[in-house]
Protein backbone atom coordinates (compact mmCIF):
# COMPACT_ATOMS: atom_id res chain seq x y z
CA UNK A 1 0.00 0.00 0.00
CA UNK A 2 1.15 3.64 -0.97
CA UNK A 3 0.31 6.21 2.08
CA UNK A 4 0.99 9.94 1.87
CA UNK A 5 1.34 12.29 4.72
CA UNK A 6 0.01 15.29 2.94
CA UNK A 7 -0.46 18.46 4.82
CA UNK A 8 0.93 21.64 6.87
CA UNK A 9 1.60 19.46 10.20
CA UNK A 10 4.14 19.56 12.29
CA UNK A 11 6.52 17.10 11.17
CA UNK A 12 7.97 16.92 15.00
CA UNK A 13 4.74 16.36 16.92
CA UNK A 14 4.66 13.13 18.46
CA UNK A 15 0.81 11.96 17.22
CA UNK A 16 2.73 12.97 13.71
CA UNK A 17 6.00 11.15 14.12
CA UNK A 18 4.53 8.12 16.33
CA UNK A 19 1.63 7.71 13.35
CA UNK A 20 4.32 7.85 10.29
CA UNK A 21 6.97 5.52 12.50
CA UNK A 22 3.53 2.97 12.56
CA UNK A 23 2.99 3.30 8.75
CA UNK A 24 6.70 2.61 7.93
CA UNK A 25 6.53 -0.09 10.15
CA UNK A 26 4.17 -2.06 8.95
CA UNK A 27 5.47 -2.45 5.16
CA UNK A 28 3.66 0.96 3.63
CA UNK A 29 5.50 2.98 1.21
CA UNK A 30 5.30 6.06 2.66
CA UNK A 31 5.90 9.61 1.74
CA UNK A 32 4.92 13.46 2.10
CA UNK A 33 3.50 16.22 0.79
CA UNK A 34 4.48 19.06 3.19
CA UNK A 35 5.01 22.71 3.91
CA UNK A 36 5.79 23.36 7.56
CA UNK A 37 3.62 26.50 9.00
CA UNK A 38 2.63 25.87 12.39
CA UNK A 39 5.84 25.14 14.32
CA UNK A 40 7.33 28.96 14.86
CA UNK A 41 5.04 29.23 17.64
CA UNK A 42 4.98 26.02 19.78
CA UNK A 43 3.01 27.94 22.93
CA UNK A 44 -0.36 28.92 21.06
CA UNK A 45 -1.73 31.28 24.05
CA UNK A 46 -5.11 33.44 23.49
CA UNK A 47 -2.77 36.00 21.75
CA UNK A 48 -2.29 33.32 18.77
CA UNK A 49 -6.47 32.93 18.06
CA UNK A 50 -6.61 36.64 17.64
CA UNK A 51 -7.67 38.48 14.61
CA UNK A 52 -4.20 40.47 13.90
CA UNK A 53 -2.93 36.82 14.13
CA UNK A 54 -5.37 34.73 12.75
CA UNK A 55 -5.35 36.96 9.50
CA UNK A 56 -1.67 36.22 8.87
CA UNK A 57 -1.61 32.53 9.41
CA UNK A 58 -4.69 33.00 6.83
CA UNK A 59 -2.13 34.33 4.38
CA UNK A 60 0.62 31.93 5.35
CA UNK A 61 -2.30 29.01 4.78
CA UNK A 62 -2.94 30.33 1.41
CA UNK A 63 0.59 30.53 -0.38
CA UNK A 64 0.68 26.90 1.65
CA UNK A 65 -1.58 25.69 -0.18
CA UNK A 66 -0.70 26.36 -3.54
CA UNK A 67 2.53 24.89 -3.10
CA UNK A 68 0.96 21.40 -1.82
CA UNK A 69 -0.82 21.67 -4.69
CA UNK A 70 2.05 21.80 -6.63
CA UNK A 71 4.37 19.10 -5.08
CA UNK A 72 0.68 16.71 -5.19
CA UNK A 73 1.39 17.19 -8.93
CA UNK A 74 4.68 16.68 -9.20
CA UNK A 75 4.57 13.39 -7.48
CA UNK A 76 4.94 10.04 -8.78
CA UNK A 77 3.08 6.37 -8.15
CA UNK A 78 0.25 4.64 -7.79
CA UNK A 79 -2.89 6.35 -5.91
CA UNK A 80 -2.11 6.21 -2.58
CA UNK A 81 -4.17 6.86 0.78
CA UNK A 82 -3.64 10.08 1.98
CA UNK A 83 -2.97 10.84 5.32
CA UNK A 84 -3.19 13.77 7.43
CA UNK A 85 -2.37 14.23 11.15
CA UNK A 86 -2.34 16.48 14.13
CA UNK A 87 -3.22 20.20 13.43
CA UNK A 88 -4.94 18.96 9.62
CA UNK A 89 -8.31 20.33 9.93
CA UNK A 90 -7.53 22.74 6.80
CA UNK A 91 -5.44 20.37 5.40
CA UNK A 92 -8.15 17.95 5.37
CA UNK A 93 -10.60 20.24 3.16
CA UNK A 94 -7.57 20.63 0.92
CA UNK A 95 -6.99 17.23 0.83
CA UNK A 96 -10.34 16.20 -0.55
CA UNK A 97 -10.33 18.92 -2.96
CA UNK A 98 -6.58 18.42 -4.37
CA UNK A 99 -5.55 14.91 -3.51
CA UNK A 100 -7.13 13.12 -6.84
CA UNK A 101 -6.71 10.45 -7.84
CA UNK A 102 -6.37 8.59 -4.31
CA UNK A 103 -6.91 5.47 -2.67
CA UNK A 104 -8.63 7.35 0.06
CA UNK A 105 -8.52 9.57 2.69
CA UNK A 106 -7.51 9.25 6.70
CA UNK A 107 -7.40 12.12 9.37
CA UNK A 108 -5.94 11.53 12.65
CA UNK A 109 -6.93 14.58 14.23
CA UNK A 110 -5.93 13.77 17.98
CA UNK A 111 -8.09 16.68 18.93
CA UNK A 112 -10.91 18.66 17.54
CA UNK A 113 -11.02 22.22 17.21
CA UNK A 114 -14.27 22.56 19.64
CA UNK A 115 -12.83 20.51 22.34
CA UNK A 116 -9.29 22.84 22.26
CA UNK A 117 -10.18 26.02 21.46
CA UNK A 118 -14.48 26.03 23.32
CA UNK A 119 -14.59 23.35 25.79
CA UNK A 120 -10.78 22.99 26.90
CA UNK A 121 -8.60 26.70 26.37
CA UNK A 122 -12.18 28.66 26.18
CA UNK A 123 -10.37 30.90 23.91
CA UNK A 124 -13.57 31.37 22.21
CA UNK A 125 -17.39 31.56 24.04
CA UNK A 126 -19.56 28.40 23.59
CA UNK A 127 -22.65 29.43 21.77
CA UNK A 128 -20.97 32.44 19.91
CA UNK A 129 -20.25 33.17 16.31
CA UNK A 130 -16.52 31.76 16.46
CA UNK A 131 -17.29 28.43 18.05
CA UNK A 132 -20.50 27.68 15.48
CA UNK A 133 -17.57 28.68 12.56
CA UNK A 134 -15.62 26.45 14.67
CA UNK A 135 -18.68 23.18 15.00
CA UNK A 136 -18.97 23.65 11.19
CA UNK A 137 -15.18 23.12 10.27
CA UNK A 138 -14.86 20.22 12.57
CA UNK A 139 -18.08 18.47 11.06
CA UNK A 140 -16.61 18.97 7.56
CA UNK A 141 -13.33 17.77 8.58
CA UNK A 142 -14.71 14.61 10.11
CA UNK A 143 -17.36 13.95 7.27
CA UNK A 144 -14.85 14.38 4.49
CA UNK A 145 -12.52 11.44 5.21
CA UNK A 146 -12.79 7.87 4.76
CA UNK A 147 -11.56 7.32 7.86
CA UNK A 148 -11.23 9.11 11.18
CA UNK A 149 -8.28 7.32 13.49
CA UNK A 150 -9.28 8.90 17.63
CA UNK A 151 -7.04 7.96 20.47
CA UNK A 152 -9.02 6.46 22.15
CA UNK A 153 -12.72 4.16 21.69
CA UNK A 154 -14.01 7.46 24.11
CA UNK A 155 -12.80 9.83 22.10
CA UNK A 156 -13.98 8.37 18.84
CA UNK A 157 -17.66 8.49 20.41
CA UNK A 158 -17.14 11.69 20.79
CA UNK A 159 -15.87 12.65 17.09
CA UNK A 160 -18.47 10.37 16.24
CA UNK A 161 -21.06 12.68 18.10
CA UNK A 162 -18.69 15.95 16.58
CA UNK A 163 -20.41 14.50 13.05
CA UNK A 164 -17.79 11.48 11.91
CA UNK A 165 -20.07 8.76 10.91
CA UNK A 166 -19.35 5.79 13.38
CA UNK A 167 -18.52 3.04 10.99
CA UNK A 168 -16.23 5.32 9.43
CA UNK A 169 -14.25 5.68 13.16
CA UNK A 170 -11.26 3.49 13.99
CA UNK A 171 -8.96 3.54 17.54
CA UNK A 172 -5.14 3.74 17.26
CA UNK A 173 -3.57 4.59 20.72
CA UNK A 174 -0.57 7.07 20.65
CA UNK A 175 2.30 4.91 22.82
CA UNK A 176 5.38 6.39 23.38
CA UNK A 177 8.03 7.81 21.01
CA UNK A 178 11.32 5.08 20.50
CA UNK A 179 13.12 7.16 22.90
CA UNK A 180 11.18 6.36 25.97
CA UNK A 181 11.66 2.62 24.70
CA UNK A 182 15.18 1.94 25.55
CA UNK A 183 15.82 0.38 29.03
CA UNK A 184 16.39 3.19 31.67
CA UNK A 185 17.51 1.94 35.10
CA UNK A 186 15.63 3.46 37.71
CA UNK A 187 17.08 5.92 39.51
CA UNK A 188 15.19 7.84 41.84
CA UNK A 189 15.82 10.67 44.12
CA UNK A 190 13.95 10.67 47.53
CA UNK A 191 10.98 12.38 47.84
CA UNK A 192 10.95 13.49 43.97
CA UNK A 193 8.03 14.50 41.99
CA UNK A 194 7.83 15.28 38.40
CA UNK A 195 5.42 17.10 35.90
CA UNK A 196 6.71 17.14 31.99
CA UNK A 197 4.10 19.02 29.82
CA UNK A 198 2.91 21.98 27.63
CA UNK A 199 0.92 23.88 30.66
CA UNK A 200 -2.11 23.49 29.08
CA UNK A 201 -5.86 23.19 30.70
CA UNK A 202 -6.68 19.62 30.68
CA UNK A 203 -3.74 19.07 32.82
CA UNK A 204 -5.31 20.71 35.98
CA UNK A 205 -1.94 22.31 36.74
CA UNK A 206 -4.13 24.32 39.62
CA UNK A 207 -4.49 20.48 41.20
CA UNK A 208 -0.70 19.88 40.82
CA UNK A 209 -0.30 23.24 42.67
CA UNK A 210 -2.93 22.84 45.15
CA UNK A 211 -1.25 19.01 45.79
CA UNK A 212 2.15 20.70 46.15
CA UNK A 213 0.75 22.92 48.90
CA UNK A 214 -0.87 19.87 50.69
CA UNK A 215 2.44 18.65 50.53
CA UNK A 216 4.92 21.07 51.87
CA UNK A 217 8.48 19.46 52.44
CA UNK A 218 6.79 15.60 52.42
CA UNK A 219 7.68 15.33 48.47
CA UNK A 220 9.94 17.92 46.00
CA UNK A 221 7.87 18.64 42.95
CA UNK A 222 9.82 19.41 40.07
CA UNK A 223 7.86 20.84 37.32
CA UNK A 224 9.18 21.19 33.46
CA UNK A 225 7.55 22.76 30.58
CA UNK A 226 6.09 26.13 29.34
CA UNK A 227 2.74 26.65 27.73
CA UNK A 228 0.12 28.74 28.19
CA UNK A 229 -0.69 28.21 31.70
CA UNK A 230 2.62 28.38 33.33
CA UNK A 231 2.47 31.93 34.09
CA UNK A 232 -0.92 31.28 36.16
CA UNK A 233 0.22 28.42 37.74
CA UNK A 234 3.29 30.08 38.77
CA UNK A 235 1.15 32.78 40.33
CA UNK A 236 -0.79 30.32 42.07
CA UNK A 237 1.87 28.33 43.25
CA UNK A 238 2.90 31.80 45.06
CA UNK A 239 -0.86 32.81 46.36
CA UNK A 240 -0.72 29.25 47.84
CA UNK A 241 3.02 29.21 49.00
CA UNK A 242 3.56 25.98 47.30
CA UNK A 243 7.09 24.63 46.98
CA UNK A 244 7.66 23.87 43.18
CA UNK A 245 10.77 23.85 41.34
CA UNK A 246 9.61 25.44 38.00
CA UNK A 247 12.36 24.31 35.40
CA UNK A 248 12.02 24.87 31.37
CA UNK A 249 11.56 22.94 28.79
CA UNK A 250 13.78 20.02 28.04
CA UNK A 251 14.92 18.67 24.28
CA UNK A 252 13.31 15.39 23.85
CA UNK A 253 16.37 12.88 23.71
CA UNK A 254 16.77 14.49 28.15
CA UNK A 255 13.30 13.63 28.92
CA UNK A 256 14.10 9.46 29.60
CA UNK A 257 16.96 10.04 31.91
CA UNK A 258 14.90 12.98 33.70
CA UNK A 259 12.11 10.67 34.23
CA UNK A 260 14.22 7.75 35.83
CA UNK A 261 15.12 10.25 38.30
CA UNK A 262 11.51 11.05 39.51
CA UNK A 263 10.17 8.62 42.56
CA UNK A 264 6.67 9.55 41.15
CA UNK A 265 5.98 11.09 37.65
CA UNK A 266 2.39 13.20 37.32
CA UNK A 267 -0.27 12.76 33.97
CA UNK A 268 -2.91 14.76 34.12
CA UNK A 269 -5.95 16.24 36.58
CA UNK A 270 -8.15 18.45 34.60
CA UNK A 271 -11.76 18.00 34.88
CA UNK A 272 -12.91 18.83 31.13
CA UNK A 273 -14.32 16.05 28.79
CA UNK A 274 -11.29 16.42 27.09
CA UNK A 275 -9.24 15.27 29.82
CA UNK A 276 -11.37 12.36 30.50
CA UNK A 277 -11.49 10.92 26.82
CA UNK A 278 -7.95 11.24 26.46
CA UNK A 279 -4.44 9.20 27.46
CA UNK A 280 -1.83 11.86 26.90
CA UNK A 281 1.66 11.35 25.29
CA UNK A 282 2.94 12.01 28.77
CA UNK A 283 1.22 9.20 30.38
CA UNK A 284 2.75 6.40 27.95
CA UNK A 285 6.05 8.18 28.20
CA UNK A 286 6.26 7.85 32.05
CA UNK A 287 5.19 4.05 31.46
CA UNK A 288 7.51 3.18 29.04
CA UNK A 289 10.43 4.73 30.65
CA UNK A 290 8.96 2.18 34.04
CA UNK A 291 7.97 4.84 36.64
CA UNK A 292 5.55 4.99 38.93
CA UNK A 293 2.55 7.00 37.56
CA UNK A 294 -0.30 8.53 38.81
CA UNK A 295 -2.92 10.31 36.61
CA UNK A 296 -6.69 11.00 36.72
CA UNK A 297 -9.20 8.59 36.06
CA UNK A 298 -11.38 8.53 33.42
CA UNK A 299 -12.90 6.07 30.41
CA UNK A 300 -9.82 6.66 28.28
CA UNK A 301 -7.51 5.89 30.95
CA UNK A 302 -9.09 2.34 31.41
CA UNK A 303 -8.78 1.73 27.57
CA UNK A 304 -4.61 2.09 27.93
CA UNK A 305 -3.94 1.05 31.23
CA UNK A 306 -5.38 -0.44 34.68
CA UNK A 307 -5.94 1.77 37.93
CA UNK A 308 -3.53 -0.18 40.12
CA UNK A 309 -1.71 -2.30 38.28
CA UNK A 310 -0.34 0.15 36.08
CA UNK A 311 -0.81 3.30 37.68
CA UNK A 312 -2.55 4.89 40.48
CA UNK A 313 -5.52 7.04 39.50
CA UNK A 314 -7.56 9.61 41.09
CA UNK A 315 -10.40 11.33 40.86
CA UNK A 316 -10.52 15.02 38.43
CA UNK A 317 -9.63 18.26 40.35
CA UNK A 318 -9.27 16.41 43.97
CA UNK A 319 -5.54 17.52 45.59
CA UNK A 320 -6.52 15.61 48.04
CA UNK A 321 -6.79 12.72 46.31
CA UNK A 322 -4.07 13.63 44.70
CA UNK A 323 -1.70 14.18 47.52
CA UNK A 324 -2.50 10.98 48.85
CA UNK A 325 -1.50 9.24 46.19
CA UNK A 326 1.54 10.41 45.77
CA UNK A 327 2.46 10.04 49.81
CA UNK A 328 1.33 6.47 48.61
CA UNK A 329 3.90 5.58 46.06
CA UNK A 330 6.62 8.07 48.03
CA UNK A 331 6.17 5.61 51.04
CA UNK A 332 6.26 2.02 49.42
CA UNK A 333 8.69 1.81 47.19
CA UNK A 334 7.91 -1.99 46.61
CA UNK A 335 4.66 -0.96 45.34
CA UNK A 336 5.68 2.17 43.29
CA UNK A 337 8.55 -0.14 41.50
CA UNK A 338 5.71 -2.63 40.77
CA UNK A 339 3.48 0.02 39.44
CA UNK A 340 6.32 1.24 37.17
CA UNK A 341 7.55 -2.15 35.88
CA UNK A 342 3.94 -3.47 35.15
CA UNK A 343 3.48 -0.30 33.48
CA UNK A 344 6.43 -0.41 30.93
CA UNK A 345 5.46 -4.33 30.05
CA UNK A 346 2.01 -2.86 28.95
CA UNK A 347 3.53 -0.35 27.01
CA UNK A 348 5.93 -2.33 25.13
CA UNK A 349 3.30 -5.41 24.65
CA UNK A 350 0.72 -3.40 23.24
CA UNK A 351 1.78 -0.23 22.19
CA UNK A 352 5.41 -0.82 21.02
CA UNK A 353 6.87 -0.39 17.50
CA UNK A 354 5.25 -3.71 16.40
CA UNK A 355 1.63 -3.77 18.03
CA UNK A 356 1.44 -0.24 16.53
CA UNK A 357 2.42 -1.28 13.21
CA UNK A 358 0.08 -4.07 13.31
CA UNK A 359 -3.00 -2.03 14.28
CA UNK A 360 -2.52 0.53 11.99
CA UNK A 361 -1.67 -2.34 8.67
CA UNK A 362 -4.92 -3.68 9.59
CA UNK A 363 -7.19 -0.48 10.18
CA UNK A 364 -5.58 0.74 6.70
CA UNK A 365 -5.83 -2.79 5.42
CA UNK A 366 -9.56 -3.33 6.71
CA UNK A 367 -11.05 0.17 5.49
CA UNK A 368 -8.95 -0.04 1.80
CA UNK A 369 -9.53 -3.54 1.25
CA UNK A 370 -5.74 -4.34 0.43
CA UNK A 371 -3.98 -6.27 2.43
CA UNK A 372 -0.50 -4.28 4.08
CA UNK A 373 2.53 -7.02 4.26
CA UNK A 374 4.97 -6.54 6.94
């Protein structure tokens, strides 16, 4: 089977990377179609979804465009099935439009414009103009494709409910990139708790903070990352007189070897539908690299992995809860270790390199009625 990544993504993203590393895998002749336009601003605050802002990146999209179109035409080959990723809701219409003749069409959108920019940021009002322009570029983008791969079953209900016709829904979890796969040997510091992420809303960094203050000197949270909601946090960390050691951002090929260092590593706490439906890239990293996790419950959590046998999970918005938990792990270490190994076996069974590759060979292989060969 021919696949082609077609689109504006971000080549670097790890739904982008970890979907094209599955393709590869699993025998597809794979290629791309790109022009890079949204990575020059990796923290996408309020300021970015203005109108001064949105009109250039309107611009930008244009001249985009026409030069996909031209490199659609200049390549070679068989029809192929074209894919497009994380940040493709444009690239999607495009697609459909451009992308002739084709095998068909697949959009792994991870997220969908109304649950990011209404339900989760709130960067626009529900119910206003924006967000119905908003409802009515998602249900194009999900009606257009062939196929619609979600993250999870709960968030392909969802899409599903967004205006993706359910047959036409498939489930391909994330897993964790190949650095995380590598054998790290623990190495934990006493007392040491870690948060890796963007700062954005469905983490419920104001849990993490609220925790921390809970907490006092009985654990060291560490905290890494920038995104739109560090500033706050950092503000409320102060109001609360929490003791967090705020640290930047970290390349990717550091983040293993930080994480063996943590005696507890923190998902996410948010109490959106977003939060629920989803297993973030941060959860499988923590469980690949084998440490002891704990996250917020939810349906999409249960898909991946299993409240206390893989991780410890508590309820949405509850430092209490949260605290506890983490006191929990901090003071068995026989139980956090087991929590962490079980963890990274789950990973590696059945969302390594090889499960992922066979999932996607048969989704593609299912929907296109060709068979992918390994």
């Amino acid at each position: 089977m021919n696949v082609c990544f077609f689109g504006t993504y971000d080549r670097g993203h790890s739904a982008n990377r970890l979907l094209a590393n599955a393709v590869e895998a699993s025998g597809a002749r794979l290629d791309e179609v790109h022009v890079p336009l949204w990575e020059a601003e990796p923290n996408k605050t309020r300021r970015y979804f203005g109108a001064r802002s949105l009109g250039g990146l309107a611009r930008r999209y244009v001249a985009s465009a026409g030069a996909l179109r031209r490199r659609w035409r200049a390549r070679g080959g068989p029809p192929p099935v074209v894919l497009v990723g994380f940040g493709g809701q444009l690239d999607v219409v495009l697609a459909a439009r451009v992308c002739r003749p084709r095998r068909g069409l697949v959009f792994a959108p991870l997220v969908s414009l109304t649950e990011t920019l209404v339900e989760d940021r709130r960067v626009f009002p529900a119910g206003g103009a924006r967000a119905r322009a908003l409802a009515a570029l998602d249900r194009l983008t999900l009606r257009l494709p062939d196929l619609v791969l979600a993250d999870t079953a709960a968030h392909g209900r969802y899409l599903a409910g967004l205006g993706a016709e359910p047959g036409r829904v498939a489930t391909w979890y994330l897993g964790a990139e190949p650095e995380f796969l590598s054998p790290q040997p623990p190495r934990p510091i006493d007392g040491r708790v870690l948060f890796i992420g963007r700062y954005l809303p469905l983490h419920g960094l104001e849990t993490i903070v609220a925790a921390a203050a809970r907490l006092g000197s009985r654990a060291r949270i560490t905290m890494v990352g920038d995104g739109p909601e560090r500033a706050r946090a950092e503000q409320l960390a102060r109001e609360m007189r929490a003791p967090i050691d705020w640290r930047p951002p970290l390349p990717l090929d550091e983040l293993p070897g930080e994480l063996s260092r943590a005696a507890v590593v923190l998902g996410v706490f948010g109490s959106s539908e977003k939060a629920a439906m989803v297993v973030p890239n941060k959860v499988y990293q923590a469980a690949a690299v084998g440490r002891p996790l704990v996250t917020r419950d939810g349906p999409g959590l249960r898909e991946a992995f299993e409240p206390g046998t893989h991780c410890l999970a508590c309820p949405p918005g509850d430092p209490d809860a949260l605290a506890a938990a983490i006191v929990r792990l901090l003071d068995d270490r026989v139980l956090a270790e087991r929590i962490g190994a079980a963890a990274r076996e789950r990973v590696l069974t059945a969302f390594g390199p090889s499960a992922q590759a066979a999932r996607i060979r048969d989704v593609l292989g299912a929907r296109f009625d060709e068979t992918v060969h390994g």
